[in-house]
C-alpha atoms as a PDB file:
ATOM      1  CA  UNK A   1      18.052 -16.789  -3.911  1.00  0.00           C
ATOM      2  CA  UNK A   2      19.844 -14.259  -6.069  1.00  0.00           C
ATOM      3  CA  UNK A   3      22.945 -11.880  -4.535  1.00  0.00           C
ATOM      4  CA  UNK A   4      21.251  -9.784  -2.962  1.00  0.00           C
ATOM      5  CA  UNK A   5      18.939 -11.795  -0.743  1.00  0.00           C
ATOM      6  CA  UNK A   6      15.652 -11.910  -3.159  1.00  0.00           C
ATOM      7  CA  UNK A   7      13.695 -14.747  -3.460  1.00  0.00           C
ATOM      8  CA  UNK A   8      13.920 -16.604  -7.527  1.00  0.00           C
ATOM      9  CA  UNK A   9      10.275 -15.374  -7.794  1.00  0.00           C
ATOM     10  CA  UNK A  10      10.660 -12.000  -7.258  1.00  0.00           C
ATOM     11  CA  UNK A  11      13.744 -11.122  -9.312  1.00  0.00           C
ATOM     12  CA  UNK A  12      12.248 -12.975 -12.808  1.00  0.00           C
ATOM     13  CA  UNK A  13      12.010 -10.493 -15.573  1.00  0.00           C
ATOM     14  CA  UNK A  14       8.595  -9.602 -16.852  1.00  0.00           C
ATOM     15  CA  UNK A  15      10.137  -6.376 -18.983  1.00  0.00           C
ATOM     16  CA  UNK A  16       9.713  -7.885 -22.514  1.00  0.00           C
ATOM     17  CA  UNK A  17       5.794  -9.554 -21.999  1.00  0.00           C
ATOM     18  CA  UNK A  18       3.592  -7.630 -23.238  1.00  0.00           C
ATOM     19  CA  UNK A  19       0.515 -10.047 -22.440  1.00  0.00           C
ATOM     20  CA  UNK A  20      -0.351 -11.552 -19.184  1.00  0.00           C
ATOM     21  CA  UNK A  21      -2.943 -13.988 -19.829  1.00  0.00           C
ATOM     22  CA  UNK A  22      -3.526 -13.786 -16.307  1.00  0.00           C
ATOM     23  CA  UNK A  23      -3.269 -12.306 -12.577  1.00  0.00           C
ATOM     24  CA  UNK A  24       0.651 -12.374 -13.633  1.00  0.00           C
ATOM     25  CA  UNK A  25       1.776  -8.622 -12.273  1.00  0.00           C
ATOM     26  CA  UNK A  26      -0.715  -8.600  -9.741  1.00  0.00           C
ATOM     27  CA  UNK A  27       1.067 -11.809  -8.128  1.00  0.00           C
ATOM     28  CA  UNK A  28       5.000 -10.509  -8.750  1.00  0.00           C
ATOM     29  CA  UNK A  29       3.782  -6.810  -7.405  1.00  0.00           C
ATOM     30  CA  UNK A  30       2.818  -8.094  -4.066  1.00  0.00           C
ATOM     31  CA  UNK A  31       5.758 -11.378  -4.160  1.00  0.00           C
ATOM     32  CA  UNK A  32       8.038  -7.988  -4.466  1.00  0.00           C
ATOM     33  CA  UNK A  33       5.599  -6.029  -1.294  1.00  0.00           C
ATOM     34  CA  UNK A  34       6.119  -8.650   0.759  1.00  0.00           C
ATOM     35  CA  UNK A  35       9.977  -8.926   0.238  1.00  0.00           C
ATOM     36  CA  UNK A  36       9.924  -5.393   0.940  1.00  0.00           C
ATOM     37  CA  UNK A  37      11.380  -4.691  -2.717  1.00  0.00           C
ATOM     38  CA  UNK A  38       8.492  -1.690  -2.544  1.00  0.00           C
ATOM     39  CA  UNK A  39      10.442   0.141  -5.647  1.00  0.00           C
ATOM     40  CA  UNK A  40      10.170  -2.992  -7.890  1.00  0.00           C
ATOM     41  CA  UNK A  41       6.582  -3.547  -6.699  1.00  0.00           C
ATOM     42  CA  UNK A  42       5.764  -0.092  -7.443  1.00  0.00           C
ATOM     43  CA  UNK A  43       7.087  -0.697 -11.069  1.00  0.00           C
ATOM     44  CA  UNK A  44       4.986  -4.085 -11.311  1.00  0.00           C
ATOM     45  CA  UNK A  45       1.871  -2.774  -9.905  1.00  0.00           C
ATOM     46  CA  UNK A  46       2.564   0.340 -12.524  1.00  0.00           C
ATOM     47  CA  UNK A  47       2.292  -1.980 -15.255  1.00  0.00           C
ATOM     48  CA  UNK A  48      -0.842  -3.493 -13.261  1.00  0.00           C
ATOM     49  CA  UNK A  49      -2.571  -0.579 -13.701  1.00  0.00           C
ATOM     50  CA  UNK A  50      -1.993  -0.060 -17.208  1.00  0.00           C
ATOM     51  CA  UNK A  51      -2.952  -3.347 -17.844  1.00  0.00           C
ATOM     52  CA  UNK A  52      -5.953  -3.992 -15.530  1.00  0.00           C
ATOM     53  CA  UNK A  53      -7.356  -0.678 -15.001  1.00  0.00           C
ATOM     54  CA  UNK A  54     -10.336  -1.625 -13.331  1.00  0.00           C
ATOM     55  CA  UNK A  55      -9.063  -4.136 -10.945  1.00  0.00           C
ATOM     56  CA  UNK A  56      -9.056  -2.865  -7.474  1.00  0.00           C
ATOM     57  CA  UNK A  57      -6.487  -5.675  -6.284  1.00  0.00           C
ATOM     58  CA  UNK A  58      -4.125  -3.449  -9.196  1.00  0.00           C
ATOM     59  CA  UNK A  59      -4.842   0.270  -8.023  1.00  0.00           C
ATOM     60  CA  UNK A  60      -3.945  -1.356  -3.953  1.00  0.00           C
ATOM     61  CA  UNK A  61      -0.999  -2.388  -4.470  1.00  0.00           C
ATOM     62  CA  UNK A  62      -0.080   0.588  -6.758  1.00  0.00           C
ATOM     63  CA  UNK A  63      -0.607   3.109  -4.154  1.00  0.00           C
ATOM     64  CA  UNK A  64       0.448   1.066  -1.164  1.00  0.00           C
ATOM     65  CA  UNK A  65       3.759   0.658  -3.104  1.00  0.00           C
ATOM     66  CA  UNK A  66       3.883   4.121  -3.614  1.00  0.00           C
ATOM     67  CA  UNK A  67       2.992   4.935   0.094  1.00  0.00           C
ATOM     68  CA  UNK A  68       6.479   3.171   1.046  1.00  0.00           C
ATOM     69  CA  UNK A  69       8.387   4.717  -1.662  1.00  0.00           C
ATOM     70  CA  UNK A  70       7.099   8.569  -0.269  1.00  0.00           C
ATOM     71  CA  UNK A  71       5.352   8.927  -3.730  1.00  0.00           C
ATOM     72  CA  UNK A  72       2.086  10.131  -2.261  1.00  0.00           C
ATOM     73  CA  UNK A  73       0.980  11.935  -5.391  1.00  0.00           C
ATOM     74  CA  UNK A  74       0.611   8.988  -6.957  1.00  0.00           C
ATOM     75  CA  UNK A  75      -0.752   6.898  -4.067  1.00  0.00           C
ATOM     76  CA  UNK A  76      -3.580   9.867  -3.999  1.00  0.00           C
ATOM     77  CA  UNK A  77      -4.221   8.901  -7.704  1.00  0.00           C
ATOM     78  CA  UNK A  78      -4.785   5.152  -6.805  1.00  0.00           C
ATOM     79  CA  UNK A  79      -6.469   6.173  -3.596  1.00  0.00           C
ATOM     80  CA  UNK A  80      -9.155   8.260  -5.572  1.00  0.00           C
ATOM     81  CA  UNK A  81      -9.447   5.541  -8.431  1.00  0.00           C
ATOM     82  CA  UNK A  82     -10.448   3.076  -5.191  1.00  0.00           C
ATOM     83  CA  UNK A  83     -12.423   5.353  -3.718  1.00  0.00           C
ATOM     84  CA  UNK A  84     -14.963   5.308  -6.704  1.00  0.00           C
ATOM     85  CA  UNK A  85     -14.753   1.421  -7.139  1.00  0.00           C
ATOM     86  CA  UNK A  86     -14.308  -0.025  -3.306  1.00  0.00           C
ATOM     87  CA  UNK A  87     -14.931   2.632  -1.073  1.00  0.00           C
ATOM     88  CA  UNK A  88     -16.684   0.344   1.982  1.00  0.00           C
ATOM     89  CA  UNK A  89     -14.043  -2.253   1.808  1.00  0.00           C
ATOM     90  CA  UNK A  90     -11.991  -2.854   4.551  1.00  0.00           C
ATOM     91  CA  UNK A  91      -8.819  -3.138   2.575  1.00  0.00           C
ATOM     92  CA  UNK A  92      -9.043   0.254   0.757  1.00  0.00           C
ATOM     93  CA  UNK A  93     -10.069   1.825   4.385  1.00  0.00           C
ATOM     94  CA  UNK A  94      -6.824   0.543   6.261  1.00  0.00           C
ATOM     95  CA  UNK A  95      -4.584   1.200   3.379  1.00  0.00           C
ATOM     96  CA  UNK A  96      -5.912   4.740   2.837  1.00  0.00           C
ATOM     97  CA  UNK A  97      -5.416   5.156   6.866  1.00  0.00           C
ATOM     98  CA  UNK A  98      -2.075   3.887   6.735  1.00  0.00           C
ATOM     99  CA  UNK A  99      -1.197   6.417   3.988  1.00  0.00           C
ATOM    100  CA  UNK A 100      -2.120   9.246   6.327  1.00  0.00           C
ATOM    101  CA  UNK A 101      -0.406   7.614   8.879  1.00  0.00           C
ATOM    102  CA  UNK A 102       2.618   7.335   7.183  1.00  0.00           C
ATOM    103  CA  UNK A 103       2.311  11.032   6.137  1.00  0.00           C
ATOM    104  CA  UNK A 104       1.814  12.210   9.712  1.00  0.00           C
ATOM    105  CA  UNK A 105      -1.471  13.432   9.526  1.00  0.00           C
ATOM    106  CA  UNK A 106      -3.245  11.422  12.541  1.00  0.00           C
ATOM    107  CA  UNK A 107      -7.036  12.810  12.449  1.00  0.00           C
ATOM    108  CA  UNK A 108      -7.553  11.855   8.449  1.00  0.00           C
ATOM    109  CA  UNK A 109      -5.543   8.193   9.648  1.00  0.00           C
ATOM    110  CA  UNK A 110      -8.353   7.832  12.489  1.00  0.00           C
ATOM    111  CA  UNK A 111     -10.599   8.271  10.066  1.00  0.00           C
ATOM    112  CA  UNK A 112     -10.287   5.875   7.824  1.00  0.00           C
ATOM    113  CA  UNK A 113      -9.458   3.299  10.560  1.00  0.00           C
ATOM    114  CA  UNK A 114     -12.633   4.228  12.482  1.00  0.00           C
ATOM    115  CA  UNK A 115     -14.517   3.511   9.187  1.00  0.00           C
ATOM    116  CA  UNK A 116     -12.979   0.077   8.564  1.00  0.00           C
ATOM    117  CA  UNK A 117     -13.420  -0.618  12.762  1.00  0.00           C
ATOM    118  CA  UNK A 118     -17.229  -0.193  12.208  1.00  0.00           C
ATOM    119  CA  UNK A 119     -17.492  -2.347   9.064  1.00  0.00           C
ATOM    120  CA  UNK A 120     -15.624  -5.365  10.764  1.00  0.00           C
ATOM    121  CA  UNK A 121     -14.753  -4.476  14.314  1.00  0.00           C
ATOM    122  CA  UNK A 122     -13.005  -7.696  14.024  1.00  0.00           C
ATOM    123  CA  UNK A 123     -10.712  -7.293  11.644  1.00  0.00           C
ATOM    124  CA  UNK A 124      -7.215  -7.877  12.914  1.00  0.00           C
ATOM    125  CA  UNK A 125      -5.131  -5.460  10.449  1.00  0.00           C
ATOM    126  CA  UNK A 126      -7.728  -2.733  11.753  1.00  0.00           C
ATOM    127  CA  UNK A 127      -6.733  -3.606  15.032  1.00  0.00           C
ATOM    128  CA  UNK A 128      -3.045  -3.514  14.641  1.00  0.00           C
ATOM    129  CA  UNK A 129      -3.735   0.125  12.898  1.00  0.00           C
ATOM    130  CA  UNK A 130      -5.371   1.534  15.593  1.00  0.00           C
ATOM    131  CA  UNK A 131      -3.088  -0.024  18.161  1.00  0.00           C
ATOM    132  CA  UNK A 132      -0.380   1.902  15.215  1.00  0.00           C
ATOM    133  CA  UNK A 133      -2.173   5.288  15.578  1.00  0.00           C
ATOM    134  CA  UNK A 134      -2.587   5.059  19.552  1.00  0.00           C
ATOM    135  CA  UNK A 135       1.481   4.420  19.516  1.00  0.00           C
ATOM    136  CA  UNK A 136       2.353   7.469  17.272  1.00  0.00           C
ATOM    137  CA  UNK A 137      -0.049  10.039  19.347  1.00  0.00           C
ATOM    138  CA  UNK A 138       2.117   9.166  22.262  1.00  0.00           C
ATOM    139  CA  UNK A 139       5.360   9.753  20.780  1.00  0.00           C
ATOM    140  CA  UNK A 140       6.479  13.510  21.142  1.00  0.00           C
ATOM    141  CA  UNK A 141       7.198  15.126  17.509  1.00  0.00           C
ATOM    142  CA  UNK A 142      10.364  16.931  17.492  1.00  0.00           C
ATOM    143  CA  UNK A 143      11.796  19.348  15.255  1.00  0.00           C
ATOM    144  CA  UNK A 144      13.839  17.670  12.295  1.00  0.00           C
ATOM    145  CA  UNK A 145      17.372  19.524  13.921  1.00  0.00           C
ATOM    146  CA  UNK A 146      17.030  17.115  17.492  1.00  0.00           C
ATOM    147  CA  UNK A 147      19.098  14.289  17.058  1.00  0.00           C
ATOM    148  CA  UNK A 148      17.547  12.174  19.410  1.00  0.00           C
END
């Protein structure tokens, strides 16, 4: 653990390599995701892209990364890139949805979740997106003065 609560794995430096014989960034970017480091994954999965510009597993984590760092632009840039090279798979569906959600914008969220919910209308992550989306329709938007 380093001093500020990160795992070893996800504080090594990969700054100076310029080859990655294999899956290398792909692994760190989503070690750092899952730590909830999404700036430093957003940086790896940067390089990911660069690197492996056809990978899909590369252009996910880029623009989920950039979903939880508010950099939607660029999430829409790895969104459309997936959209032309996985556009039935359940991962790109919920992660697209989840953008939307996170954006606010409900109907385009419902969407994509609907989509993914008739591919595999067992998929648990589409589940617990849906169940998401149900949860914020409920909640009352207020205006950004209310301090409640």
């Amino acid at each position: 653990m380093s001093s500020f609560g990160d795992s070893a794995a996800s504080v090594e430096d990969l700054s100076e390599v310029s080859y990655y014989p294999t899956d290398e960034l792909i692994s760190k970017g989503k070690v750092q995701f899952k730590e909830g480091n999404y700036g430093k994954s957003y940086a790896t999965f940067k390089r990911a892209v660069d690197v492996y510009p056809k990978d899909p597993q590369a252009w996910l984590g880029y623009a989920a990364a950039a979903d939880h760092i508010g950099r939607f632009d660029n999430a829409d840039i790895g969104y459309g890139k997936l959209a032309k090279m996985i556009p039935d798979r359940i991962e790109y569906l919920n992660n697209r949805g989840y953008s939307y959600l996170l954006r606010g914008d409900l109907k385009k969220a419902r969407t994509f979740f609907l989509r993914a919910y008739e591919i595999d209308p067992a998929n648990e992550t589409t589940a617990n997106n849906i169940e998401l989306l149900r949860n914020s329709a409920s909640f009352v938007k207020r205006s950004k003065d209310d301090p409640a």
